[in-house]
PDB file of N, CA and C in Angstrom:
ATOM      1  N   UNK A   1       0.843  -1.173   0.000  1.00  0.00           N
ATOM      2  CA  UNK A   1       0.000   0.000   0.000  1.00  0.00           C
ATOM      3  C   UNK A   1       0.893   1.243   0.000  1.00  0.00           C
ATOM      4  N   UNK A   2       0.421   2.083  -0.518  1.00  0.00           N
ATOM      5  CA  UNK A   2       1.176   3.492  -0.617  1.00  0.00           C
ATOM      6  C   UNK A   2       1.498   4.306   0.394  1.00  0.00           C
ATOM      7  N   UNK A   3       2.258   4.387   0.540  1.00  0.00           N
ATOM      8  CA  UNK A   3       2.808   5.724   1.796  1.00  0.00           C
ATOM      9  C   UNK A   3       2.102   7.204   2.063  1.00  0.00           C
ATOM     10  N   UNK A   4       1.072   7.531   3.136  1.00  0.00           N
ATOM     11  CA  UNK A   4       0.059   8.466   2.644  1.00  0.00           C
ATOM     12  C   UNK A   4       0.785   9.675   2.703  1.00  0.00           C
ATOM     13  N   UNK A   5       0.584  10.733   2.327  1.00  0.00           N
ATOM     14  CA  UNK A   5       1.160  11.887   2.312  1.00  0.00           C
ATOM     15  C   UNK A   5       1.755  12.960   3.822  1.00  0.00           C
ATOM     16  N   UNK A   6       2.470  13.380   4.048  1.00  0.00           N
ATOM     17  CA  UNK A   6       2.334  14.047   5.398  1.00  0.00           C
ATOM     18  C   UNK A   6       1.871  15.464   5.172  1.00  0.00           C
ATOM     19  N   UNK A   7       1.513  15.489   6.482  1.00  0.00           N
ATOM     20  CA  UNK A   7       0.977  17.531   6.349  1.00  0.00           C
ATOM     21  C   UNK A   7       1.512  18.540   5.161  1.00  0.00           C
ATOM     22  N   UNK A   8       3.239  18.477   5.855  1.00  0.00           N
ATOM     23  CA  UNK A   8       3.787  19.191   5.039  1.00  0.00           C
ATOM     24  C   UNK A   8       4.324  19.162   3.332  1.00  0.00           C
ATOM     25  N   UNK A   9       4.019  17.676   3.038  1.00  0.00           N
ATOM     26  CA  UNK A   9       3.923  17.364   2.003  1.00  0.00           C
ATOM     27  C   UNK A   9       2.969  17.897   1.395  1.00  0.00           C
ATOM     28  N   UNK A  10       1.716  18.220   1.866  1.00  0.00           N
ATOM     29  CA  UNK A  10       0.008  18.270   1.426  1.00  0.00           C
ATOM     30  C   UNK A  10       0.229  19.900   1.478  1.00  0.00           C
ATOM     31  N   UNK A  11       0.956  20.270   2.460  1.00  0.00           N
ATOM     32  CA  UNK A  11       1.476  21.834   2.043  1.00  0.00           C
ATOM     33  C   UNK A  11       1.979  22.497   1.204  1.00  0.00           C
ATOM     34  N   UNK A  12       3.303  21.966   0.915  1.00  0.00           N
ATOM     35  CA  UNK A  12       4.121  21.977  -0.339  1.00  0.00           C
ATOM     36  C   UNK A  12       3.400  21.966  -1.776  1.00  0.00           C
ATOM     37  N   UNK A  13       2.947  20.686  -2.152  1.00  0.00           N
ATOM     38  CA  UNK A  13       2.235  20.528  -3.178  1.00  0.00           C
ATOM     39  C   UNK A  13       0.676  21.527  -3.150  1.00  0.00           C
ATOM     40  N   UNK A  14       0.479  21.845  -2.372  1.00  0.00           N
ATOM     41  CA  UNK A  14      -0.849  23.160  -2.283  1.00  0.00           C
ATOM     42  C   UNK A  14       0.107  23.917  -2.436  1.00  0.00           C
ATOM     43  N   UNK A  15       0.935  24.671  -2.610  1.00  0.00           N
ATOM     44  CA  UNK A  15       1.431  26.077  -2.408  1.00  0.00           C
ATOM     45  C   UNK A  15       2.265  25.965  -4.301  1.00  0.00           C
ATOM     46  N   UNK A  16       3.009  24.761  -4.457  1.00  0.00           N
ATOM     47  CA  UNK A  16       3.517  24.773  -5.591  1.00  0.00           C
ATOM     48  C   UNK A  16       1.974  24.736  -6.566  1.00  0.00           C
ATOM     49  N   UNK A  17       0.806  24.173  -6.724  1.00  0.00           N
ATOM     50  CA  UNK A  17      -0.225  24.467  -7.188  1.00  0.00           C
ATOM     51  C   UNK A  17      -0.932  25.965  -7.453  1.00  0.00           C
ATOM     52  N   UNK A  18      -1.063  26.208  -6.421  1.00  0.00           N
ATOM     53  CA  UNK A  18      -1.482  27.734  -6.261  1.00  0.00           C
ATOM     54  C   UNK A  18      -0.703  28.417  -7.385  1.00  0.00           C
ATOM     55  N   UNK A  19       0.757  28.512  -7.335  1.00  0.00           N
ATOM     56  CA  UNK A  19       1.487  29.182  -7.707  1.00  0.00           C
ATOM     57  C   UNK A  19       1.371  29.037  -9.200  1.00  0.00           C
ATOM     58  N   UNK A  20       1.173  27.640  -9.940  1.00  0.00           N
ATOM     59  CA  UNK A  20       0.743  27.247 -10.841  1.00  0.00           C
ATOM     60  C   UNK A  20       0.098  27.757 -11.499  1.00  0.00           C
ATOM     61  N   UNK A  21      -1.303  28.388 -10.694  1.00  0.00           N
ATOM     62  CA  UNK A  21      -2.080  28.810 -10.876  1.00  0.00           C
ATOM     63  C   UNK A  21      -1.895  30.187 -10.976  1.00  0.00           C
ATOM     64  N   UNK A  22      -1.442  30.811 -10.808  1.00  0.00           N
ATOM     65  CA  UNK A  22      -0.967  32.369 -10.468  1.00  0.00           C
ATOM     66  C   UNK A  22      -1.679  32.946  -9.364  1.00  0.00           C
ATOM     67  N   UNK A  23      -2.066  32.132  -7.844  1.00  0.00           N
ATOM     68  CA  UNK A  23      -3.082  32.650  -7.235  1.00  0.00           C
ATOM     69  C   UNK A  23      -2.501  32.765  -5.700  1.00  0.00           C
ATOM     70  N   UNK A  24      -1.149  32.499  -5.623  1.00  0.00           N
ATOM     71  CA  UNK A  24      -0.727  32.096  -4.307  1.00  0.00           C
ATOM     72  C   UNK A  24      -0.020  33.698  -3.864  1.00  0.00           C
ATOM     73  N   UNK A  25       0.034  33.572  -2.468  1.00  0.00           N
ATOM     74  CA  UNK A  25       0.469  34.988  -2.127  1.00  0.00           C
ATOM     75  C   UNK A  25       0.620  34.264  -0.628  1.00  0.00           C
ATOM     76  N   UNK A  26       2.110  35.062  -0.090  1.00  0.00           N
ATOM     77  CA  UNK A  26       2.520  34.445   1.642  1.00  0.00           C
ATOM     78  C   UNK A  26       1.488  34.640   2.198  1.00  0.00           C
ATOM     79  N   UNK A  27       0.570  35.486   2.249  1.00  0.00           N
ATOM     80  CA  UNK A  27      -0.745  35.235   3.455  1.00  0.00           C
ATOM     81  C   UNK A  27      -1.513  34.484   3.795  1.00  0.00           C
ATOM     82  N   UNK A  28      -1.751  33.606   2.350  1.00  0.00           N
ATOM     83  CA  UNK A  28      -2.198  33.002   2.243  1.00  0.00           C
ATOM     84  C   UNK A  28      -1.850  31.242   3.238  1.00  0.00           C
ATOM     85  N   UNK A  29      -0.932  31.630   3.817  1.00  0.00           N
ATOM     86  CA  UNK A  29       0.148  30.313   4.503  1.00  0.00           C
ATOM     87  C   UNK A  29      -0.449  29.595   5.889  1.00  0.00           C
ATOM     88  N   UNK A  30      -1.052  30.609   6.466  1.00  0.00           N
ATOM     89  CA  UNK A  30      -1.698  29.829   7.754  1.00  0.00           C
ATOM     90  C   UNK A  30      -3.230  29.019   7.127  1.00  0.00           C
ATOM     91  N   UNK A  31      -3.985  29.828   6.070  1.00  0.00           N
ATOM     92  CA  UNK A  31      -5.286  29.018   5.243  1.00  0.00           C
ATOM     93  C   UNK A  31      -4.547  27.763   4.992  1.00  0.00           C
ATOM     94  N   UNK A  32      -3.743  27.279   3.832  1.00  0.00           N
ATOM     95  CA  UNK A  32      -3.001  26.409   3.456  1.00  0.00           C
ATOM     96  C   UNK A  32      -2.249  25.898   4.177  1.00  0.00           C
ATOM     97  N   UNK A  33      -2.090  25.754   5.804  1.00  0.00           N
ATOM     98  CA  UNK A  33      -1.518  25.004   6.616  1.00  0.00           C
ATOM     99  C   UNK A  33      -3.023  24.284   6.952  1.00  0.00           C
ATOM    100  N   UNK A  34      -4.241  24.948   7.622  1.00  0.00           N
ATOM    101  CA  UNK A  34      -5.214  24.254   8.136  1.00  0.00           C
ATOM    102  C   UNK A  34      -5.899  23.619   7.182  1.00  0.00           C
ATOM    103  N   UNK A  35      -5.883  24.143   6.019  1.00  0.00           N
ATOM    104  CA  UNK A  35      -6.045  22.744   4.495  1.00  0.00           C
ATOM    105  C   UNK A  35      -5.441  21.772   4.769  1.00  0.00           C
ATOM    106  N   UNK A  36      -4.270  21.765   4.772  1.00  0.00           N
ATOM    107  CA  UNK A  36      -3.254  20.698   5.091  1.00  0.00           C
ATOM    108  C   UNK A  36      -3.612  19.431   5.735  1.00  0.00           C
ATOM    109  N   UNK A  37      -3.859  20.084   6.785  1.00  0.00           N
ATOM    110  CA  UNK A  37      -4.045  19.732   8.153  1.00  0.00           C
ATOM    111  C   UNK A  37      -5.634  18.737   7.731  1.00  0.00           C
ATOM    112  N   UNK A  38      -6.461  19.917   7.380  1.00  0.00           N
ATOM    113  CA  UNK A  38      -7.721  18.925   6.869  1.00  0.00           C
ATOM    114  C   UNK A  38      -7.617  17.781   5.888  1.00  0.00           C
ATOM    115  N   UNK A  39      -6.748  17.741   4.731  1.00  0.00           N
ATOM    116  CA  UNK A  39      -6.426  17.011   4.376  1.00  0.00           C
ATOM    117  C   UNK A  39      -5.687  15.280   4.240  1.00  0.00           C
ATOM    118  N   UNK A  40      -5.092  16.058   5.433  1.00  0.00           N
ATOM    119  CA  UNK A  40      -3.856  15.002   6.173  1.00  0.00           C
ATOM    120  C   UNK A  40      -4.943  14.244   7.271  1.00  0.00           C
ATOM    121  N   UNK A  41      -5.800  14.598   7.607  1.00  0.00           N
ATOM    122  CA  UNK A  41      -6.676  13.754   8.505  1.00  0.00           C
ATOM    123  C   UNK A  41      -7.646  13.501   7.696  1.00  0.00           C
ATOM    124  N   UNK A  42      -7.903  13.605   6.807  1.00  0.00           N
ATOM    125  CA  UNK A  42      -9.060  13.007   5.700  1.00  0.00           C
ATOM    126  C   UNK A  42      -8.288  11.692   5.315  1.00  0.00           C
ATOM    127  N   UNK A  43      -7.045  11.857   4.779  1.00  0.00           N
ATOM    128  CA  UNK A  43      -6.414  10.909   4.236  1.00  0.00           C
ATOM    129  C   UNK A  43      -6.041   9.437   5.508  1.00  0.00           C
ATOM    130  N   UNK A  44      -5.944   9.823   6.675  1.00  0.00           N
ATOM    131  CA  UNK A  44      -5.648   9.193   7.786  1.00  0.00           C
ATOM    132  C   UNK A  44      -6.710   8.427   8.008  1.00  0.00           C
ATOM    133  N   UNK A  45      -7.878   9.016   8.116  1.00  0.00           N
ATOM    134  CA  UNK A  45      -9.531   8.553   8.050  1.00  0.00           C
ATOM    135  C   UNK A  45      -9.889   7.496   7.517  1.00  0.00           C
ATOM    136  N   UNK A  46      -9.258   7.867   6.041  1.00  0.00           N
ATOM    137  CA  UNK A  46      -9.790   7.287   5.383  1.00  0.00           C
ATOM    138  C   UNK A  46      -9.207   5.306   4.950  1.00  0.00           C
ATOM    139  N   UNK A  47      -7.762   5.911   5.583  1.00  0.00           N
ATOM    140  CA  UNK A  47      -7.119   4.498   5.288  1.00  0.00           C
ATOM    141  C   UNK A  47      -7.192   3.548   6.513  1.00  0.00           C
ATOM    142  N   UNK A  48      -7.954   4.466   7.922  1.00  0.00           N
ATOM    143  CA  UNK A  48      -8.636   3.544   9.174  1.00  0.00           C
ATOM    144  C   UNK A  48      -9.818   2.778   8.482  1.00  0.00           C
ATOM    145  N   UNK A  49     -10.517   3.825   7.875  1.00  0.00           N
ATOM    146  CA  UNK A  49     -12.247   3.036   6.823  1.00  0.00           C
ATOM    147  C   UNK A  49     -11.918   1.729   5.999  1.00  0.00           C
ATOM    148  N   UNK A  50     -11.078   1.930   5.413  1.00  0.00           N
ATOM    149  CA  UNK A  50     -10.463   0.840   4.585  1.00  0.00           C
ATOM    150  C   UNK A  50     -10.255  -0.406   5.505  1.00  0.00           C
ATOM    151  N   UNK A  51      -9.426  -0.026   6.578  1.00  0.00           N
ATOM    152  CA  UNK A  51      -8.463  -1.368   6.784  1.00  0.00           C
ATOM    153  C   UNK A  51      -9.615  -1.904   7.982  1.00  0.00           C
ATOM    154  N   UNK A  52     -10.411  -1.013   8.299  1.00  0.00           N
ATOM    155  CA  UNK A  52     -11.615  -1.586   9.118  1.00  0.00           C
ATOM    156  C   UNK A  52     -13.288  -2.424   8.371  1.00  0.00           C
ATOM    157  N   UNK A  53     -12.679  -2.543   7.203  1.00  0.00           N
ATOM    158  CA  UNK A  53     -13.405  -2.914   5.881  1.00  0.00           C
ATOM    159  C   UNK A  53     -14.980  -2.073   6.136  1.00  0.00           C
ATOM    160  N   UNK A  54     -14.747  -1.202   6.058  1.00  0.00           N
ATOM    161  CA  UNK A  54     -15.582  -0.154   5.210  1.00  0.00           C
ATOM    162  C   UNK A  54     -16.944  -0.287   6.588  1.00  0.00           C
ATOM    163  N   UNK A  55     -16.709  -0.516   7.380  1.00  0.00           N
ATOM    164  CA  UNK A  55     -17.888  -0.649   8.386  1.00  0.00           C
ATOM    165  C   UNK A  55     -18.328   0.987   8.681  1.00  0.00           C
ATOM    166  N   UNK A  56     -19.903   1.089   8.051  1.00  0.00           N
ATOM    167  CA  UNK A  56     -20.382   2.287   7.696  1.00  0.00           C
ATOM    168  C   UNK A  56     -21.850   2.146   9.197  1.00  0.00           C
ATOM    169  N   UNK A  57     -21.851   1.026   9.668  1.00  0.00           N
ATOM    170  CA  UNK A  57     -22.817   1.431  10.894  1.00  0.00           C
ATOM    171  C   UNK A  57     -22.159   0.744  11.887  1.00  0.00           C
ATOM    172  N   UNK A  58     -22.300   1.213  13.282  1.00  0.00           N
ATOM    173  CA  UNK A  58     -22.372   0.692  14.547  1.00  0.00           C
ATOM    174  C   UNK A  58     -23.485   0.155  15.485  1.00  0.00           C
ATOM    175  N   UNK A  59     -23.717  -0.508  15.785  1.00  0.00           N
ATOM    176  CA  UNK A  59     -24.496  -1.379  16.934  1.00  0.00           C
ATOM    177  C   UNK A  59     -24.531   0.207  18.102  1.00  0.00           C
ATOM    178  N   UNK A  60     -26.286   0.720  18.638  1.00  0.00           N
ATOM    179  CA  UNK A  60     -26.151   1.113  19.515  1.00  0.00           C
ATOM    180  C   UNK A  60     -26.994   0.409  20.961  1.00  0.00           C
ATOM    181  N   UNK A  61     -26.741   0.671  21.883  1.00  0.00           N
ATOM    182  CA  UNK A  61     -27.185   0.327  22.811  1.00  0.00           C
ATOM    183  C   UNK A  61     -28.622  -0.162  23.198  1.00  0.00           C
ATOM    184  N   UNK A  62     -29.289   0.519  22.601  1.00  0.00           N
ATOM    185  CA  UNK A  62     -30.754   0.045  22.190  1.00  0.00           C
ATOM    186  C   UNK A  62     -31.136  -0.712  21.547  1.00  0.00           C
ATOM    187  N   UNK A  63     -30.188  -1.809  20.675  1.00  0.00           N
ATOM    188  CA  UNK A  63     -30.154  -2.365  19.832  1.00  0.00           C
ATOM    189  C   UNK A  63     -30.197  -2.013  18.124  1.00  0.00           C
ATOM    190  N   UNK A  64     -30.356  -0.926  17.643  1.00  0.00           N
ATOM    191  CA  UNK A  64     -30.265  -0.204  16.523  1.00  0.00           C
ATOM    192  C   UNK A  64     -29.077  -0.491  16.001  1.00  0.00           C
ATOM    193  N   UNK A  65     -29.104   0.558  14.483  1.00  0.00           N
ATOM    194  CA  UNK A  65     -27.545   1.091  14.040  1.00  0.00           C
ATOM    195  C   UNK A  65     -27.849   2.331  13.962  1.00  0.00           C
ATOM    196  N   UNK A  66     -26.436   3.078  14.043  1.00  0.00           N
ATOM    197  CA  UNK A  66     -26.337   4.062  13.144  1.00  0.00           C
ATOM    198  C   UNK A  66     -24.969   4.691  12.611  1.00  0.00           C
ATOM    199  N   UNK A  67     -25.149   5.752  12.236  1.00  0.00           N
ATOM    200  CA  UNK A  67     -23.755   5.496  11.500  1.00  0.00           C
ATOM    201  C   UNK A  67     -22.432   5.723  12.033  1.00  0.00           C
ATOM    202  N   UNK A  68     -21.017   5.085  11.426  1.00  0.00           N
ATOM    203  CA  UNK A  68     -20.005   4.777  12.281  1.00  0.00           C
ATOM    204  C   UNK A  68     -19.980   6.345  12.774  1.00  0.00           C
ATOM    205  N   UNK A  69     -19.010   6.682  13.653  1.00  0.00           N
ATOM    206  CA  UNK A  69     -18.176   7.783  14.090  1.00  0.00           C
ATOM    207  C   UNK A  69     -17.373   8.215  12.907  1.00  0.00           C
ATOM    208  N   UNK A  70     -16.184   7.449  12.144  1.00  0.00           N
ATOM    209  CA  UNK A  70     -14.998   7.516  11.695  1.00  0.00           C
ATOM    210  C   UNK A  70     -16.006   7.888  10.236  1.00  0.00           C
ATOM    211  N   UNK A  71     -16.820   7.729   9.668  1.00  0.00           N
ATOM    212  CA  UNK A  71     -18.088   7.943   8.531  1.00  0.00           C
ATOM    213  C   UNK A  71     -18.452   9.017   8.828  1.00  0.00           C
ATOM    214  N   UNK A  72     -18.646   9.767  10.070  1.00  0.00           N
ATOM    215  CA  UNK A  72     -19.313  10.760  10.114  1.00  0.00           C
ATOM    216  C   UNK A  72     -18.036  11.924  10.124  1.00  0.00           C
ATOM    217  N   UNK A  73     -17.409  11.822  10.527  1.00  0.00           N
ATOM    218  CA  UNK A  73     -15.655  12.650  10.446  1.00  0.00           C
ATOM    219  C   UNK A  73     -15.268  12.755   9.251  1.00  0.00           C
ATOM    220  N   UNK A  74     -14.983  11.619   8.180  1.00  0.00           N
ATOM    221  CA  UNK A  74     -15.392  11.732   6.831  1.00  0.00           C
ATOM    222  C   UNK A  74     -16.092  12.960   6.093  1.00  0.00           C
ATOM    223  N   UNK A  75     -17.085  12.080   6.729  1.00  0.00           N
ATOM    224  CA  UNK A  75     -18.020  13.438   5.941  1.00  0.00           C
ATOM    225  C   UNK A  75     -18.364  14.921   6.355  1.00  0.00           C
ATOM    226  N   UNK A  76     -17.729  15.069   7.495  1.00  0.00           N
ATOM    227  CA  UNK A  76     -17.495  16.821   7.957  1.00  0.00           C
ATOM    228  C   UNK A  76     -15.925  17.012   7.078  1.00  0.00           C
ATOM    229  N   UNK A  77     -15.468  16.292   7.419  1.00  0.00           N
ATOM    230  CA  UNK A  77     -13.692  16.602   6.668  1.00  0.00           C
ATOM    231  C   UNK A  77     -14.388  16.701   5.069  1.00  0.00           C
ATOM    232  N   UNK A  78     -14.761  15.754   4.666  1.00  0.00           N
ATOM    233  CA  UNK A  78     -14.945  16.725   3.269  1.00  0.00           C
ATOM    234  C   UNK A  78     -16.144  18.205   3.203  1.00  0.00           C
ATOM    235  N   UNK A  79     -16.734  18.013   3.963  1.00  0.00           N
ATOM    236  CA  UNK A  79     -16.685  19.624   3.343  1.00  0.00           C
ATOM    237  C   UNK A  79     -16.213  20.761   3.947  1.00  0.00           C
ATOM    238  N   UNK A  80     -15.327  20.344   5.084  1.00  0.00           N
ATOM    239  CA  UNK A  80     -14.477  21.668   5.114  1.00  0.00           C
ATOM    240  C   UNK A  80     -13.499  21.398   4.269  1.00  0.00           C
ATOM    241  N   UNK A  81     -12.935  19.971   3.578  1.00  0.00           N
ATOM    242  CA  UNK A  81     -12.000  20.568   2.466  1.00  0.00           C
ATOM    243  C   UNK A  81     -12.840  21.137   1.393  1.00  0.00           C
ATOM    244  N   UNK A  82     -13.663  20.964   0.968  1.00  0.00           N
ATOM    245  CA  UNK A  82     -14.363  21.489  -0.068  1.00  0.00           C
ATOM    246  C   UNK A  82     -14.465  23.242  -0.040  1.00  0.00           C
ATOM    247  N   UNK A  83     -14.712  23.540   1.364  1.00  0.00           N
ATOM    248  CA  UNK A  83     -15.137  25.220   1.861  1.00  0.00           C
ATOM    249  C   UNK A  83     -13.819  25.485   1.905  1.00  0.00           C
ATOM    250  N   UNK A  84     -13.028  25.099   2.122  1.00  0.00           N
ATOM    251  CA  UNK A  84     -11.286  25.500   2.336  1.00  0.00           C
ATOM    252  C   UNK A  84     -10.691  25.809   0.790  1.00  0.00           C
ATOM    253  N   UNK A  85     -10.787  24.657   0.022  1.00  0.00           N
ATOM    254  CA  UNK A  85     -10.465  24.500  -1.729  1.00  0.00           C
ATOM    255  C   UNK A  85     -11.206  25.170  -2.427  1.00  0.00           C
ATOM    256  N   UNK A  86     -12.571  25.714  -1.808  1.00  0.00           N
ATOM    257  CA  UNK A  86     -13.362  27.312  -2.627  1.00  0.00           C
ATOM    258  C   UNK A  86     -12.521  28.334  -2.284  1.00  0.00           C
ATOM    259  N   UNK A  87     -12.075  28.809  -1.085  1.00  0.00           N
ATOM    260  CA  UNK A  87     -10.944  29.464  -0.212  1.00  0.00           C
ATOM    261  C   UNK A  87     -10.315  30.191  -1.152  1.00  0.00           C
ATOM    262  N   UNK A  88      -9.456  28.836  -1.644  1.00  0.00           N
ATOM    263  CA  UNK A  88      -7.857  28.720  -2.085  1.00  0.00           C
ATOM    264  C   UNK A  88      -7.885  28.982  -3.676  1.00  0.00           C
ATOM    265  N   UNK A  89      -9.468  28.759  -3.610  1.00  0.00           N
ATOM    266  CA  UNK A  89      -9.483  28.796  -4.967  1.00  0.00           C
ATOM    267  C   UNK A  89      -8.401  27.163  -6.445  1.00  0.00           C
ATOM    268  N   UNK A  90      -8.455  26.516  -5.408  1.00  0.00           N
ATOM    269  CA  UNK A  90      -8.156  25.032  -5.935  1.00  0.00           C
ATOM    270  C   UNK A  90      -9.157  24.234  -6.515  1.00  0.00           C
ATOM    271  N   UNK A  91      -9.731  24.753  -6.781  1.00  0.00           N
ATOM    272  CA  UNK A  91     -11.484  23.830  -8.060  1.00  0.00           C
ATOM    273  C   UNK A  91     -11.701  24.707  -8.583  1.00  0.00           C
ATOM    274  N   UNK A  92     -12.139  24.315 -10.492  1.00  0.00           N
ATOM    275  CA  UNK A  92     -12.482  25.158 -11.192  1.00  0.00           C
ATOM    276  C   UNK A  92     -13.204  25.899 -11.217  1.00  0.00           C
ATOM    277  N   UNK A  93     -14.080  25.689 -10.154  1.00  0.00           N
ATOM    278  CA  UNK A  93     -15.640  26.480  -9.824  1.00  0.00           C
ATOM    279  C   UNK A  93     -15.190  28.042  -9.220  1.00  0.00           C
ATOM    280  N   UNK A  94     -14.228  27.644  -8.064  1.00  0.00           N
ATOM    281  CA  UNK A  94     -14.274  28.859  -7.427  1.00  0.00           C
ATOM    282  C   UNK A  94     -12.956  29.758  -8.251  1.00  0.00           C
ATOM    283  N   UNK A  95     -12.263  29.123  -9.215  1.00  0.00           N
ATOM    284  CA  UNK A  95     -10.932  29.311  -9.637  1.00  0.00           C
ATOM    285  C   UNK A  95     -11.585  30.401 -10.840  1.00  0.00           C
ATOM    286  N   UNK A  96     -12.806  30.491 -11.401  1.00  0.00           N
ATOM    287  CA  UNK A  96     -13.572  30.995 -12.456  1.00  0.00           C
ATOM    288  C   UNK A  96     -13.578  32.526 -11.830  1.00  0.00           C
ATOM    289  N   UNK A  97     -14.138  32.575 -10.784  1.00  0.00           N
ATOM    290  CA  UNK A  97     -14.318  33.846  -9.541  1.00  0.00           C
ATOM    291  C   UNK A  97     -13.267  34.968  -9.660  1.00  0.00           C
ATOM    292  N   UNK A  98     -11.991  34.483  -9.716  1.00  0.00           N
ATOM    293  CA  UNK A  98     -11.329  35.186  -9.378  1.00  0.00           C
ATOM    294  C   UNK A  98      -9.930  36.176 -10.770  1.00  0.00           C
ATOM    295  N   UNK A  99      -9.337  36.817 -10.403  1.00  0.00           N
ATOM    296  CA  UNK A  99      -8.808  37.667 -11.338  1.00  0.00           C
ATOM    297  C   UNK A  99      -7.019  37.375 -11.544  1.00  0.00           C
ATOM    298  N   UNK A 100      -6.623  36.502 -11.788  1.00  0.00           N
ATOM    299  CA  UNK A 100      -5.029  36.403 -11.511  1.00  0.00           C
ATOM    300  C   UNK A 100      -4.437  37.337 -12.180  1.00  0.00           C
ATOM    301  N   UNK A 101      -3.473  38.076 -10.654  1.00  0.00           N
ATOM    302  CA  UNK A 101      -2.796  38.901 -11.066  1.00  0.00           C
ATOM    303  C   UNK A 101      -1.297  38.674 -12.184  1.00  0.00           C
ATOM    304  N   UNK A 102      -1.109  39.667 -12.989  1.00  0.00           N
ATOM    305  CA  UNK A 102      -0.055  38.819 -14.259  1.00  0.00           C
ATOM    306  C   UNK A 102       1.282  39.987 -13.663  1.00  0.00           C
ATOM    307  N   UNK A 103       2.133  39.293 -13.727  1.00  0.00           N
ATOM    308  CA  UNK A 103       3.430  40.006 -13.472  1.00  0.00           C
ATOM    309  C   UNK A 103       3.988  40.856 -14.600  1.00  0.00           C
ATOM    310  N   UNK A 104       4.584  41.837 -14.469  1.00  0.00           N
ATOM    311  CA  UNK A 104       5.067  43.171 -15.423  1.00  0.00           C
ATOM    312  C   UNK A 104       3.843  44.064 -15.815  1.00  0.00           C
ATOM    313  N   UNK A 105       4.432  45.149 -16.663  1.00  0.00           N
ATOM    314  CA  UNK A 105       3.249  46.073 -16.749  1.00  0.00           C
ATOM    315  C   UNK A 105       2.766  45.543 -18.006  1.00  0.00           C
ATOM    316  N   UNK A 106       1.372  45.625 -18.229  1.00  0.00           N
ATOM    317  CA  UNK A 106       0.725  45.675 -19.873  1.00  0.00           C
ATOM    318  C   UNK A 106       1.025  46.915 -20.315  1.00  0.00           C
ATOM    319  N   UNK A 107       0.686  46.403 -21.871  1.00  0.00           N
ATOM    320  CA  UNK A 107       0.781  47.243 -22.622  1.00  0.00           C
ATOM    321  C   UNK A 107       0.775  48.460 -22.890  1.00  0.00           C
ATOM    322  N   UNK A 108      -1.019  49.226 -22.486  1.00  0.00           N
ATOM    323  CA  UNK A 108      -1.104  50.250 -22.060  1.00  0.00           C
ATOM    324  C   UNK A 108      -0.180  50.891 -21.041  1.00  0.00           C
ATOM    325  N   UNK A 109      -0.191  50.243 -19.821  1.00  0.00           N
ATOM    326  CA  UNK A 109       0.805  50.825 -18.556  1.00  0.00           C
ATOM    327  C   UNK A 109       1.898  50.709 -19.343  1.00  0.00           C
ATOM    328  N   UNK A 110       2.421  50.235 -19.626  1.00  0.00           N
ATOM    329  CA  UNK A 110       3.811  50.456 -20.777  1.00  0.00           C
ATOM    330  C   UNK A 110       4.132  52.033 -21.185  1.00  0.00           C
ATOM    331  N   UNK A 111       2.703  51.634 -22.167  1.00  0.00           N
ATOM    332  CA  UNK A 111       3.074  52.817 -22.818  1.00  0.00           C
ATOM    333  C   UNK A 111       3.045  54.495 -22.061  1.00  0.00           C
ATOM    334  N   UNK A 112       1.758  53.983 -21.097  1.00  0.00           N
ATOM    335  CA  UNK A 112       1.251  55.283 -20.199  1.00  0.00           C
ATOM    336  C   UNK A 112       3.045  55.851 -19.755  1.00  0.00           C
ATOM    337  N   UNK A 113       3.122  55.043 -19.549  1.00  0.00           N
ATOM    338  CA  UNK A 113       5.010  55.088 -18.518  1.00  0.00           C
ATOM    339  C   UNK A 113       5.997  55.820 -19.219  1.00  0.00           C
ATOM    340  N   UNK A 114       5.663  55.484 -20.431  1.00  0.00           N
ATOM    341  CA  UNK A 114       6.879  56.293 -21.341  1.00  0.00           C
ATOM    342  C   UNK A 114       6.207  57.483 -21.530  1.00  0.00           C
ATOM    343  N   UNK A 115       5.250  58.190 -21.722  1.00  0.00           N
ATOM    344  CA  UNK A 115       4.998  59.475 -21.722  1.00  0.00           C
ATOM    345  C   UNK A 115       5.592  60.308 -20.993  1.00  0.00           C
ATOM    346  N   UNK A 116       5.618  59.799 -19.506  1.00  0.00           N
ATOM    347  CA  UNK A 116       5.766  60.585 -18.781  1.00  0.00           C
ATOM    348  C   UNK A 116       7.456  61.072 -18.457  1.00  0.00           C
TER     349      UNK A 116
END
C-alpha cells in the first residue's frame, strides 16, 4: 500500500499548485496550513475506513444502528475541504471567480510610462 502523504507534504504541493495557478500569495500560509491539516486527517480517516473494511454502521445500545463515528468525520472533513479548496481557490468552480494577477506592466501601462 502506498505511503500516505504528510501535512507538510500536502502543504508543499498546495502552495507549488497555487502558484501554478498564479493565485498564491505568503498570506495566504496559515489558510493552506489548516487545508493541510484537513487534508492530512481526511487521508488518515480514510485508510482507518479501509483497513476496518468499510464498516459504515455501529451497533447502539438500544439495539439499533447508526452510523459509524470515523463515517461521520469523513463526511465533515470533506466539506471543510471542499469550503477550504473554494478558499484557495483550488477547483475550477471557485478558480472561475477570481482575477489572476499577471506580473510586469501591460501594454497600455507600458506605454502610459513612457509618456511621462
Amino acid at each position: 500500500m502506498a505511503k500516505s502523504p504528510t501535512k507538510e507534504t500536502i502543504k508543499r504541493a498546495t502552495v507549488v499548485d497555487m502558484k501554478a495557478l498564479g493565485i498564491h500569495k505568503p498570506q495566504y500560509n496559515r489558510i493552506i496550513d489548516i487545508y493541510a491539516e484537513l487534508v492530512f486527517q481526511y487521508n488518515t480517516l480514510t485508510k482507518e475506513f479501509e483497513e476496518g473494511g468499510y464498516q459504515y454502521e455501529v451497533s447502539t445500545d438500544q439495539g439499533g444502528a447508526k452510523k459509524s463515528p470515523i463515517l461521520a468525520s469523513l463526511e465533515t472533513l470533506r466539506k471543510d475541504i471542499l469550503a477550504y479548496s473554494d478558499r484557495l481557490c483550488l477547483n475550477p468552480k471557485s478558480l472561475e471567480t477570481v482575477t489572476v494577477e499577471k506580473k510586469g506592466k501591460s501594454a497600455l501601462a507600458a506605454a502610459l510610462s513612457e509618456l511621462s
